[in-house]
Protein backbone atom coordinates (compact mmCIF):
# COMPACT_ATOMS: atom_id res chain seq x y z
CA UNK A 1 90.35 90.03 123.34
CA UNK A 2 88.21 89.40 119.95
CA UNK A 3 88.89 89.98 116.64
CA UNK A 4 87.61 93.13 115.21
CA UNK A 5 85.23 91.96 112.51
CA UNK A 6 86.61 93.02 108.84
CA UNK A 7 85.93 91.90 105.17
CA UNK A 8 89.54 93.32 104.01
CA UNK A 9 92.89 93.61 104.76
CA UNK A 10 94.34 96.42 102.99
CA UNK A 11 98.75 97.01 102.48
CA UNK A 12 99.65 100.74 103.65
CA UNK A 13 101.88 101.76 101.36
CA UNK A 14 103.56 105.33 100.93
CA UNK A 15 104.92 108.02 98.53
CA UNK A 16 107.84 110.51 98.60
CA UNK A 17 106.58 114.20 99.41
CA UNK A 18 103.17 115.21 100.30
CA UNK A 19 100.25 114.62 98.82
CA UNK A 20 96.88 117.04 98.40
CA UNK A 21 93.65 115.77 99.86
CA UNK A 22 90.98 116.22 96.93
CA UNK A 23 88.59 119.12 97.24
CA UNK A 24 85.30 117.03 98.00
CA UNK A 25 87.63 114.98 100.96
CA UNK A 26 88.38 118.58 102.67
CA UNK A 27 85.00 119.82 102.10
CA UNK A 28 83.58 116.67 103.83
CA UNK A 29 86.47 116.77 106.49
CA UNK A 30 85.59 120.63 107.57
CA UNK A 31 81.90 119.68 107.53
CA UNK A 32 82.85 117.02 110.39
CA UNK A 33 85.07 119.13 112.44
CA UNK A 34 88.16 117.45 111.62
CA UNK A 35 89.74 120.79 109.42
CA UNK A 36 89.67 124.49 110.63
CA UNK A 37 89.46 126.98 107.78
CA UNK A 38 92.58 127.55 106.96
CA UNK A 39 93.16 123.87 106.32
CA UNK A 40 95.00 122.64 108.98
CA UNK A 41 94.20 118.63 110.05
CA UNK A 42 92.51 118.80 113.72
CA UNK A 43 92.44 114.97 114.41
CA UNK A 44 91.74 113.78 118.17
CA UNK A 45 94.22 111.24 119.07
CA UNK A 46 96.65 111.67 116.28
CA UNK A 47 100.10 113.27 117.08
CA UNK A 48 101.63 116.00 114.65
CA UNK A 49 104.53 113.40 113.84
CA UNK A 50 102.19 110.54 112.81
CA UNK A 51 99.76 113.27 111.28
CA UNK A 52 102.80 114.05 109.01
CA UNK A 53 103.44 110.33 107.88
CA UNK A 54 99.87 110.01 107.36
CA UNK A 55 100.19 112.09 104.67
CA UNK A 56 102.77 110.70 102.84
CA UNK A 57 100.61 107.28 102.81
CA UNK A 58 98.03 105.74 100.56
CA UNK A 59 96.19 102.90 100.47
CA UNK A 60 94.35 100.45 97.54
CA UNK A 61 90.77 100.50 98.76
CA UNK A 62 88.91 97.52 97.94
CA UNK A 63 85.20 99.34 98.44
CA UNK A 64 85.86 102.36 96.28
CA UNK A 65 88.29 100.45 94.05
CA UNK A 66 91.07 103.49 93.72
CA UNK A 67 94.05 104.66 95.49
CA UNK A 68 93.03 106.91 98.02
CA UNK A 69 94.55 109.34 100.68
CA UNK A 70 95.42 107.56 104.09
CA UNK A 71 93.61 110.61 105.80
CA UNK A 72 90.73 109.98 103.73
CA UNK A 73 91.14 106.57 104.61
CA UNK A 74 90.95 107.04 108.64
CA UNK A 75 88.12 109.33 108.66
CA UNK A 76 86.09 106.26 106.67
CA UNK A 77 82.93 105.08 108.10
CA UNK A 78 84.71 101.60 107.34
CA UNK A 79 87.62 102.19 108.93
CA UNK A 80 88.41 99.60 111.95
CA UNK A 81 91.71 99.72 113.14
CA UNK A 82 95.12 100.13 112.05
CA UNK A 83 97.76 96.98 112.25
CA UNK A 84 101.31 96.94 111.74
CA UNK A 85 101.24 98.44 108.16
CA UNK A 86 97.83 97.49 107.28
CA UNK A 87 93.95 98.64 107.34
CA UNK A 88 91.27 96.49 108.82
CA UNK A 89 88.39 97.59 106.84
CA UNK A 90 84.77 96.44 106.89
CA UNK A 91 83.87 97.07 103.27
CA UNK A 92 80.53 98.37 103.44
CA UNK A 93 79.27 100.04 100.37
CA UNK A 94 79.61 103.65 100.71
């Protein structure tokens, strides 16, 4: 199997309690289907258990060079894959 092609590797790393998504991340995450109205995550594939530590997570992200959301994260156009605690990213300007 071959090696998904990434610029970074990027630590998961995760905070006690929730945290809230920033407006212009929900209003982007609505306009793609992936957030009903009332705010409630709708994300194919992901069960409501990891959903819930997903939100406790954050990650360092090398391309906007901030700590962001892991949700905001996954929905990334960079976003490759997911590894044992880390991101593979392709780090593409955005």
């Amino acid at each position: 199997m071959d090696e998904l092609e990434h610029k970074f590797e990027v630590e998961i790393q995760e905070r006690e309690g929730r945290q809230k998504l920033p407006d212009n991340v929900k209003a982007e995450l609505k306009t793609s289907g992936m957030m009903d109205d009332k705010g409630k995550l709708k994300l194919k594939g992901v069960s409501p258990k990891m959903l819930k530590r997903m939100k406790q997570e954050f990650v360092a992200c090398p391309v906007l060079k901030d700590d962001i959301h892991f949700i905001q994260c996954f929905v990334c156009p960079n976003f490759q894959s997911r590894v044992t605690g880390k991101v593979l990213c392709k780090g593409d300007p955005l």
